[in-house]
Protein backbone atom coordinates (compact mmCIF):
# COMPACT_ATOMS: atom_id res chain seq x y z
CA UNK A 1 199.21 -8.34 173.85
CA UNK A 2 198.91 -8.17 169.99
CA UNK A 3 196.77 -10.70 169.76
CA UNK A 4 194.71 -8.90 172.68
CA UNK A 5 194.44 -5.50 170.36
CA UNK A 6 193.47 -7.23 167.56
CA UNK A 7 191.15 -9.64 169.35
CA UNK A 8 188.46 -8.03 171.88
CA UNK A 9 189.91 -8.90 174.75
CA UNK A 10 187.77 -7.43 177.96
CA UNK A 11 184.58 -6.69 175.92
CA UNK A 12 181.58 -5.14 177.66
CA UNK A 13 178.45 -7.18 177.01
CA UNK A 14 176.81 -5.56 174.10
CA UNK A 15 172.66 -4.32 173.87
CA UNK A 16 170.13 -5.83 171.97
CA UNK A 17 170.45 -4.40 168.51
CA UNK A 18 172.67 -3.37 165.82
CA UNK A 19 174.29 -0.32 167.54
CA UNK A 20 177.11 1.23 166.05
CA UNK A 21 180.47 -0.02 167.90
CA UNK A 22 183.11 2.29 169.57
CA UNK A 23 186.60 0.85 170.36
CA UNK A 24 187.61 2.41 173.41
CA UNK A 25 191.30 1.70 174.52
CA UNK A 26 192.21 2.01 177.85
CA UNK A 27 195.27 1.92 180.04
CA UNK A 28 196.14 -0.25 183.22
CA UNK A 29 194.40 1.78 185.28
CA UNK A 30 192.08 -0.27 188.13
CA UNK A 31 189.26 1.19 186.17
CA UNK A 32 186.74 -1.80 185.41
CA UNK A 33 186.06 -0.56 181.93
CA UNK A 34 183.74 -2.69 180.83
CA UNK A 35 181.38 -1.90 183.91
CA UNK A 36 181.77 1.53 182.83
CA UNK A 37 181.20 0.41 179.21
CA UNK A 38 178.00 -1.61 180.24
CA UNK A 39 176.46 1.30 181.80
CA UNK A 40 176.78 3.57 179.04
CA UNK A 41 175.54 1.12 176.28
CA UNK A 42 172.63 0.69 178.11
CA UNK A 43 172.05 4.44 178.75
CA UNK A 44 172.67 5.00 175.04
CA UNK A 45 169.67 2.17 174.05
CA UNK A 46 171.13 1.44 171.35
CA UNK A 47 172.98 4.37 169.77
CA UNK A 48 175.99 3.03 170.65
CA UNK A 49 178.02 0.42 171.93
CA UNK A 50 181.29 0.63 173.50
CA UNK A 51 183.76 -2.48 173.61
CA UNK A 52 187.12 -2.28 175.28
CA UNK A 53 190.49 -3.04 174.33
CA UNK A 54 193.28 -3.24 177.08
CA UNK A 55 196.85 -1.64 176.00
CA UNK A 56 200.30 -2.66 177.43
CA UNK A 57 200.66 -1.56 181.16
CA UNK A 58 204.56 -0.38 180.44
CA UNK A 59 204.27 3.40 179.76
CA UNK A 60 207.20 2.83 176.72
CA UNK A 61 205.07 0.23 175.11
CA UNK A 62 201.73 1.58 175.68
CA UNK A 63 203.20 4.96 174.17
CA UNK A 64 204.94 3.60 171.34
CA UNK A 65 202.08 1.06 170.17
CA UNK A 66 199.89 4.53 169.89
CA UNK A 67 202.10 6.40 168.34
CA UNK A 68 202.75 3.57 165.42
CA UNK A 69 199.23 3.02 165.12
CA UNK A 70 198.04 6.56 165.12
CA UNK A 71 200.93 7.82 163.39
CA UNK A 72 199.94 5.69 160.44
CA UNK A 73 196.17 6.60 160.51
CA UNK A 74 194.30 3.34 162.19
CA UNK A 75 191.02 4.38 162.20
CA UNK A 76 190.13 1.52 164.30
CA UNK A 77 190.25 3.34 167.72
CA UNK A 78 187.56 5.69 168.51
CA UNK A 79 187.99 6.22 171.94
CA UNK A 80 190.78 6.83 174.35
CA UNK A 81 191.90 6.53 178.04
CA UNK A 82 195.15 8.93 177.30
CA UNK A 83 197.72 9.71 179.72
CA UNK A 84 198.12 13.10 180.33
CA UNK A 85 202.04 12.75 179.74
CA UNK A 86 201.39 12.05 176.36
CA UNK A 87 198.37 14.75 175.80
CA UNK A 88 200.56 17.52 174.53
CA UNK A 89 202.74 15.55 171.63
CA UNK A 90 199.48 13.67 170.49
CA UNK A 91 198.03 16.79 169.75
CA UNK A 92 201.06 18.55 168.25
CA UNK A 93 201.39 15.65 166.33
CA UNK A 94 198.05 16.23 165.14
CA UNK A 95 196.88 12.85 166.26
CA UNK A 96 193.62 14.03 168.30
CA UNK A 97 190.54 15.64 167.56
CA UNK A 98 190.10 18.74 169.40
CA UNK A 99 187.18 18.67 171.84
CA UNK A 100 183.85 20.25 170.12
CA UNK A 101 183.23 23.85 171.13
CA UNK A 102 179.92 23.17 172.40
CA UNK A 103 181.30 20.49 174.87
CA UNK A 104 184.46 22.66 175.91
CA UNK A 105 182.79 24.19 178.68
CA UNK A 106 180.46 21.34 180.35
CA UNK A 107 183.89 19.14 180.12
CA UNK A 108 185.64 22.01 182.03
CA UNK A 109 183.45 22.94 184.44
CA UNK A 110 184.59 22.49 188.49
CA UNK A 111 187.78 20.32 186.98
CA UNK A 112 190.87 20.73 189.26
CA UNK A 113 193.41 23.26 187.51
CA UNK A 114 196.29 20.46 187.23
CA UNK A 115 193.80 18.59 185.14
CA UNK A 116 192.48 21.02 183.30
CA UNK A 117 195.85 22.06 182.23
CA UNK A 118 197.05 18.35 181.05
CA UNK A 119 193.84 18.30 178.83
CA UNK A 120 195.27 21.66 177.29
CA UNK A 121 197.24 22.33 174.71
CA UNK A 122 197.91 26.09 172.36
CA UNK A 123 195.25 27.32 174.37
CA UNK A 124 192.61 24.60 173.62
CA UNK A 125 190.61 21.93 175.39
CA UNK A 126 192.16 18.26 173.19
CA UNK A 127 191.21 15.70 175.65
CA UNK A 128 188.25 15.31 177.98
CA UNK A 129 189.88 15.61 181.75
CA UNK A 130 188.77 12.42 183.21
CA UNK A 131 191.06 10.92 186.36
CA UNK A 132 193.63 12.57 188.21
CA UNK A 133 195.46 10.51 190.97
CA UNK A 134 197.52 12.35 193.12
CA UNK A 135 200.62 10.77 195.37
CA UNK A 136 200.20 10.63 199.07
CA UNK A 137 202.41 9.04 201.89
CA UNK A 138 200.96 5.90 203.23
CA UNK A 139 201.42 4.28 206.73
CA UNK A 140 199.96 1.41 208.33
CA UNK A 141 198.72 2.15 211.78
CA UNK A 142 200.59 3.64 214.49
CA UNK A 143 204.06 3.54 212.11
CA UNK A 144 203.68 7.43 212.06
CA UNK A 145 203.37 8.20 215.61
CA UNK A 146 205.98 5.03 216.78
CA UNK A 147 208.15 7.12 214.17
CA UNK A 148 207.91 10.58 216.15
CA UNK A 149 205.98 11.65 212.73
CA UNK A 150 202.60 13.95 213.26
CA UNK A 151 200.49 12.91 210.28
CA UNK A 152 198.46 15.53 210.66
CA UNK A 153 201.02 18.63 210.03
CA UNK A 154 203.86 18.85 207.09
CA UNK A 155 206.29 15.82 207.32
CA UNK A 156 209.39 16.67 205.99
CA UNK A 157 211.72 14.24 204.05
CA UNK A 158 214.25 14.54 206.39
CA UNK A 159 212.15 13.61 209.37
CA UNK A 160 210.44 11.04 207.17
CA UNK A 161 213.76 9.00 206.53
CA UNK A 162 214.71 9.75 210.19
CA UNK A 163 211.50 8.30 211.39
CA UNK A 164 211.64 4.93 209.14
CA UNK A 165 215.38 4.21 210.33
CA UNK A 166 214.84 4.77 213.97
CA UNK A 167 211.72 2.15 213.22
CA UNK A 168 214.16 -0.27 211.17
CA UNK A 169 211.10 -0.03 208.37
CA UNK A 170 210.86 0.58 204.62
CA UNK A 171 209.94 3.79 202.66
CA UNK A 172 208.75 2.46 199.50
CA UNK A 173 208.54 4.56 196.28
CA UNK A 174 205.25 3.46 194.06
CA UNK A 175 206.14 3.06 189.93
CA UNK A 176 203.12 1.96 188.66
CA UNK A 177 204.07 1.74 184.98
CA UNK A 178 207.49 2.42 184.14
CA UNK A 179 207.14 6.29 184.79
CA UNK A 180 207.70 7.06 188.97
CA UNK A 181 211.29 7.96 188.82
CA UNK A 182 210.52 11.04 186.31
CA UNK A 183 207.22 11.71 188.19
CA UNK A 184 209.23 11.54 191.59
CA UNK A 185 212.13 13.45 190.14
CA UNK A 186 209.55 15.87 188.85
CA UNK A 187 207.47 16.34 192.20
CA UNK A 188 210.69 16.73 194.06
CA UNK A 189 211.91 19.66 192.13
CA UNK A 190 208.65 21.64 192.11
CA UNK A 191 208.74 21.16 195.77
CA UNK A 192 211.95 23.22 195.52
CA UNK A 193 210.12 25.56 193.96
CA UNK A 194 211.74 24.88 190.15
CA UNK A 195 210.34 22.94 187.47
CA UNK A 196 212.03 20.37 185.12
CA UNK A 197 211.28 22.63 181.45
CA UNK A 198 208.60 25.41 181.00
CA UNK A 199 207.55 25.93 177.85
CA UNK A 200 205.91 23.67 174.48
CA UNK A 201 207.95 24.19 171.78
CA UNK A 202 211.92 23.40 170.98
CA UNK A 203 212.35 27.72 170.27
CA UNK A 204 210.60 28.31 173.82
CA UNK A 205 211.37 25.56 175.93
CA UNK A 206 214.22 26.33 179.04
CA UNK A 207 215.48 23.90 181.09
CA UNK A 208 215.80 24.34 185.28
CA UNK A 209 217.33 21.52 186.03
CA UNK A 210 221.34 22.28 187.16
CA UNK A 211 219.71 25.31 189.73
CA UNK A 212 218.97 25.02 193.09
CA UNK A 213 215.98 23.00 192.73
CA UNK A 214 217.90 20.11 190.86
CA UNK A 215 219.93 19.91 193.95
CA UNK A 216 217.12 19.79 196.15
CA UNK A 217 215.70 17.22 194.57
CA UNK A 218 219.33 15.40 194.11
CA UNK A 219 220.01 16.06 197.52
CA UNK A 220 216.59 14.42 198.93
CA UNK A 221 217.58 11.62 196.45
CA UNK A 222 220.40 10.75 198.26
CA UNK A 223 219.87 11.19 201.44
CA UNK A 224 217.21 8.48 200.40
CA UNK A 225 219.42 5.85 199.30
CA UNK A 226 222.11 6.66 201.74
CA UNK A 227 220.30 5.91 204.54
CA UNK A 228 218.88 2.29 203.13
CA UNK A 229 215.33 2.92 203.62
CA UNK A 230 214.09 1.54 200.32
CA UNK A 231 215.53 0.90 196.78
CA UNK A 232 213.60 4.03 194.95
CA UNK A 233 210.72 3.84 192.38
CA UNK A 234 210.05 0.02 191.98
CA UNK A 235 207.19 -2.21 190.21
CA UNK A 236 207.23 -3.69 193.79
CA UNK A 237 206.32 -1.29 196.31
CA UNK A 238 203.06 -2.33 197.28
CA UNK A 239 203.68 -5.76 197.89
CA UNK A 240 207.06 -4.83 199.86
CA UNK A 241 204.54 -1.91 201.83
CA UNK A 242 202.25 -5.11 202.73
CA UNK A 243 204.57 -7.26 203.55
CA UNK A 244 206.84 -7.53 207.27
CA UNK A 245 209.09 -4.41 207.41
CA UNK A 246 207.27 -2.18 205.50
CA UNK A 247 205.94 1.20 206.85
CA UNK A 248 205.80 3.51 204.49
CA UNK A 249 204.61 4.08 200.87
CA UNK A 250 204.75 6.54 198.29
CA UNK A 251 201.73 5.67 196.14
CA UNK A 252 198.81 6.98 194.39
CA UNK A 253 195.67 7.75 196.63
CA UNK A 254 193.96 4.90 194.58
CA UNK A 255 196.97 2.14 195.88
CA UNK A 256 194.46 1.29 198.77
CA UNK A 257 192.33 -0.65 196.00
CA UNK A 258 195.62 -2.83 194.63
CA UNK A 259 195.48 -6.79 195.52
CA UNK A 260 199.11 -6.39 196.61
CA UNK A 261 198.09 -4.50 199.85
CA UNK A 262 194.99 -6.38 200.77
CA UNK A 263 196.16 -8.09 203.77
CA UNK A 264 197.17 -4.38 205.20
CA UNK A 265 194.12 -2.08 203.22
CA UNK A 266 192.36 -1.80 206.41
CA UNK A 267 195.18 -0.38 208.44
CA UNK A 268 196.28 1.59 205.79
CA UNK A 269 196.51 5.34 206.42
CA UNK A 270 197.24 7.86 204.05
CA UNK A 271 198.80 11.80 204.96
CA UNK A 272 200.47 14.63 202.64
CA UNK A 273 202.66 13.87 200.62
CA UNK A 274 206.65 14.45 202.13
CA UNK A 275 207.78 18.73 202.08
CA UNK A 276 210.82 19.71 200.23
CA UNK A 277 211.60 23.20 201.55
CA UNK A 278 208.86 22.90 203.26
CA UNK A 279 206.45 22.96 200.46
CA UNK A 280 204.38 18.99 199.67
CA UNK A 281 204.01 18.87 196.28
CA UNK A 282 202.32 15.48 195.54
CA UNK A 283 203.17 13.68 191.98
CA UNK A 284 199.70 14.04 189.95
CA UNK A 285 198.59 11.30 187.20
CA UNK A 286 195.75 12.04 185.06
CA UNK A 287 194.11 10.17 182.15
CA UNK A 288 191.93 11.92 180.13
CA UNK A 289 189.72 10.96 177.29
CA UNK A 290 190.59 11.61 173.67
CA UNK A 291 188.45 10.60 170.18
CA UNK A 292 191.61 9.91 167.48
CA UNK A 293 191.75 12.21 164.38
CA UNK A 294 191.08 9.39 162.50
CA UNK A 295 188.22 8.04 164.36
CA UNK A 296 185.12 7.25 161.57
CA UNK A 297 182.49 8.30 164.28
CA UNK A 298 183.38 11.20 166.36
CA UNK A 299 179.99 12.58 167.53
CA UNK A 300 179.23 9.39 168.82
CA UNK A 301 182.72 9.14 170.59
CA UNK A 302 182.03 12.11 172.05
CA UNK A 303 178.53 10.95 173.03
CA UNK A 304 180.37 8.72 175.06
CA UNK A 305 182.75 10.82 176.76
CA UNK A 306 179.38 12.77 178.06
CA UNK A 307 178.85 9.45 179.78
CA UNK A 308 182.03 7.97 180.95
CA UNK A 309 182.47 11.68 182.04
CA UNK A 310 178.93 12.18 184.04
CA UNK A 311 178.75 12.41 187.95
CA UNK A 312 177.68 8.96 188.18
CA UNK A 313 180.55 7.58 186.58
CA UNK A 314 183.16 9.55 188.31
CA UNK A 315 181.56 8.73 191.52
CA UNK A 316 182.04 5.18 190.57
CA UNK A 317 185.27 5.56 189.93
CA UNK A 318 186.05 6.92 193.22
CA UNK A 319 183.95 4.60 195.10
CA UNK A 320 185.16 1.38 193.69
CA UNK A 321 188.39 2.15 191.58
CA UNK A 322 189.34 4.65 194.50
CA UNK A 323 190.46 6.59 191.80
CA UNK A 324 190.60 10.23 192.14
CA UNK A 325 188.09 12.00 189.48
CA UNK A 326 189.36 15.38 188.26
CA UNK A 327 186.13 17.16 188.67
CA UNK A 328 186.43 18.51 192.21
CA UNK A 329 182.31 18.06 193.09
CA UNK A 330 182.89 14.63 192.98
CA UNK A 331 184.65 14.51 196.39
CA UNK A 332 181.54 16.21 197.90
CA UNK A 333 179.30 13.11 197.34
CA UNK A 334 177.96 11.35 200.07
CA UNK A 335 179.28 7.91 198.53
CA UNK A 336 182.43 9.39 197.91
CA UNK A 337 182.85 10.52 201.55
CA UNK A 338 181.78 7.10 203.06
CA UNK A 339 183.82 4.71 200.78
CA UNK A 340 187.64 6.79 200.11
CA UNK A 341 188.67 7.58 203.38
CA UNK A 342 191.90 9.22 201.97
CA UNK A 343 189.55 12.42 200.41
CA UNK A 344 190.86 15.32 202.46
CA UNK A 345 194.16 14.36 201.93
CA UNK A 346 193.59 13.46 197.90
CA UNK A 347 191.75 16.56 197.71
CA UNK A 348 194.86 18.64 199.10
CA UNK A 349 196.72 17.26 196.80
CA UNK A 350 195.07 17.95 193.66
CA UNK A 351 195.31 21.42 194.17
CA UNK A 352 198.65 21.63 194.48
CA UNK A 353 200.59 18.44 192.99
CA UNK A 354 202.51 18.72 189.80
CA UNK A 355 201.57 16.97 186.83
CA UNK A 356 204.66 16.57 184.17
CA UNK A 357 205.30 18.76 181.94
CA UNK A 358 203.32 19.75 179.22
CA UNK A 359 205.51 19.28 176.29
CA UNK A 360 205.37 17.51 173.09
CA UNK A 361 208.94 16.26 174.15
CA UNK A 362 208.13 14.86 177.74
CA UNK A 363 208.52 10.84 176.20
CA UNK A 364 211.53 11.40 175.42
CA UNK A 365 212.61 13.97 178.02
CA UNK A 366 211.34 11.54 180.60
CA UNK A 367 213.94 8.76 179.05
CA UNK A 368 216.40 11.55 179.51
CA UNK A 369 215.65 11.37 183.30
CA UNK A 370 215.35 7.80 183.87
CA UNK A 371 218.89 7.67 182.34
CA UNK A 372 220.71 10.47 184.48
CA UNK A 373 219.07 9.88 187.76
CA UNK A 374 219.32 6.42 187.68
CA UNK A 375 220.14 4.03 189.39
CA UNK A 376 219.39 6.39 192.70
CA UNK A 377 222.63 5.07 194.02
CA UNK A 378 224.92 7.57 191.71
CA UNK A 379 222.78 10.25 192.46
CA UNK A 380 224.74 13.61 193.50
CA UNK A 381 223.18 17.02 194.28
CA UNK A 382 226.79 17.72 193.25
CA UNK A 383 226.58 15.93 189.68
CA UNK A 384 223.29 14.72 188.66
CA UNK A 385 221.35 17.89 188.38
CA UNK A 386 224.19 19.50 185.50
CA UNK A 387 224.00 15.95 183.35
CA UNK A 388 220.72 15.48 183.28
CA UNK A 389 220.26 19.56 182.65
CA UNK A 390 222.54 18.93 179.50
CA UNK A 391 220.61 15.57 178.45
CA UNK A 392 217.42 17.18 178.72
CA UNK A 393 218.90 20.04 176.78
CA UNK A 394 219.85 18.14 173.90
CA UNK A 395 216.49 16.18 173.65
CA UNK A 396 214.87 19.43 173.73
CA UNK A 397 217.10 20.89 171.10
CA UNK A 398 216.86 17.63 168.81
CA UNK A 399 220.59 16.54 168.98
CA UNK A 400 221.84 13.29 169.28
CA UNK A 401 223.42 12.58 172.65
């Protein structure tokens, strides 16, 4: 992977010309970059030309490799794919250039409030929203119905796990990079109604997670695991979805698109994500796009966000990537409504899915999680919610634990 970043591995073909060169950075997201890339270096004739540079699909690595090289004022990266779990401490930390004023509005307009929100931080645009993948329930065929489920109204957890052990099949859990078991965790308790920690800095910052939506979200936990109907968030999920036994999946809307279900993509059917107190609140991913403070060439960065950023790009995404764009209009496009099936139910789930918390502190609050309600076996609505309130607590507070 070093040798990647400091090679240029997955460069787009660059124009005719001496055009300036943008390193844009970009996560594992099915995102074929350097299509993207291509287009806009020929759009720009020659103003500018992007080349891409692939970062480590673990979220831990990917974060800390960013926060070395930013931290010690590389000037080498002048564009990048940022999740939007790391949005707010890269810009307390200073490490982003805040979005021009003259762009703030046409990179807000019609983008879902989830995304919009990520992108945000003390009140001001920092990153240009860009994707925002929300979490649906996958089945494959008549699963659903043969399960006594109605895809078509709320499905409760309870019925859910009911349905996939009177089938004898699999609910899998989707963790695409190291980060579904805080996103699931964090889904589940906004379901309940709670959230995880409100607030951005350490003097405002509460914690909600020993009330009665930690239990909730404990007690869904558990009756998860105790009734042997998958083994939680795993790197695996798709693959175990596709293969005999599987019926169920807990995945991003853009999962459909993964090699590891290709043998099953065309009986694939996706419906709302699973109710908590009768509320579905779907996990939501974003990426947005962010020029580094250190960047040598921000105007043209931002040039390029224009394009990456324009309807035709985000209706690429959609149509090939079957990634969900965050500007809303996007689903209204005729391409978009032939080629991603799964809109209505994406769409839903934008508008009210949870994206983590914006805090500077989420990295390490999210380690916090992945220690306390892991492995899902020792979770207890009893337990679990009061030690991971008290971990979280002391990461918010700064104290060693």
């Amino acid at each position: 992977m070093t040798a990647c970043l400091l090679a240029s591995c997955g460069t787009s073909e660059a124009p005719a010309g001496d055009a300036p060169t943008l390193s844009w950075h970009v996560g594992p997201d099915r995102v074929d970059a350097p299509a993207l890339a291509a287009t806009c270096n020929a759009e720009a004739e020659g103003a500018y030309r992007i080349e891409v540079e692939q970062l480590p699909d673990d979220v831990t690595a990917r974060h800390d490799l960013l926060v070395r090289r930013l931290r010690a004022g590389d000037d080498t990266i002048d564009l990048l794919s940022l999740d939007s779990s790391f949005t707010a401490e890269f810009a307390a930390a200073g490490f982003l250039e805040p979005v021009p004023d003259d762009l703030v509005g046409p990179l807000s307009e019609g983008v879902a409030r989830p995304a919009l929100d990520a992108a945000t931080y003390d009140d001001r645009l920092v990153v240009a929203p860009w994707l925002l993948d929300p979490q649906v329930l996958w089945f494959r065929g008549n699963v659903a119905e043969r399960a006594g489920l109605d895809p078509g109204k709320p499905i409760s957890w309870d019925d859910l796990v009911a349905g996939a052990q009177r089938l004898g099949v699999s609910i899998q859990v989707q963790d695409r990079d190291g980060s579904g078991l805080s996103e699931w965790v964090n889904a589940l308790v906004a379901g309940a109604g709670g959230r995880i920690v409100s607030g951005q800095g350490r003097d405002d910052t509460e914690v909600a997670l020993s009330g009665d939506a930690g239990r909730a979200a404990a007690s869904t936990i558990e009756l998860y695991h105790e009734a042997q109907v998958g083994p939680g968030p795993s790197k695996d999920a798709l693959s175990a979805f596709a293969a005999p036994g599987g019926g169920f999946l807990l995945a991003s809307a853009s999962a459909i698109a993964d090699p590891a279900v290709a043998s099953v993509s065309a009986d694939m059917v996706a419906a709302a994500y699973p109710t908590v107190a009768d509320t579905s609140v779907a996990p939501l991913a974003g990426v947005g796009l962010a020029v580094p403070r250190n960047a040598t060439q921000p105007s043209r960065s931002y040039d390029a966000i224009r394009c990456l950023t324009s309807p035709k790009q985000l209706t690429t995404l959609m149509t090939q990537a079957q990634h969900g764009a965050s500007r809303l209009a996007t689903y209204d496009d005729k391409a978009v409504a032939a080629a991603y099936p799964q809109g209505d139910v994406a769409r839903a789930a934008v508008k009210t899915g949870a994206i983590v918390p914006a805090t500077p502190a989420w990295t390490q609050i999210r380690r916090a999680i992945d220690e306390t309600w892991a492995p899902t076996a020792d979770v207890t609505q009893d337990a679990t919610p009061d030690a991971s309130q008290a971990a979280v607590e002391a990461v918010v507070e700064g104290r060693l634990r």
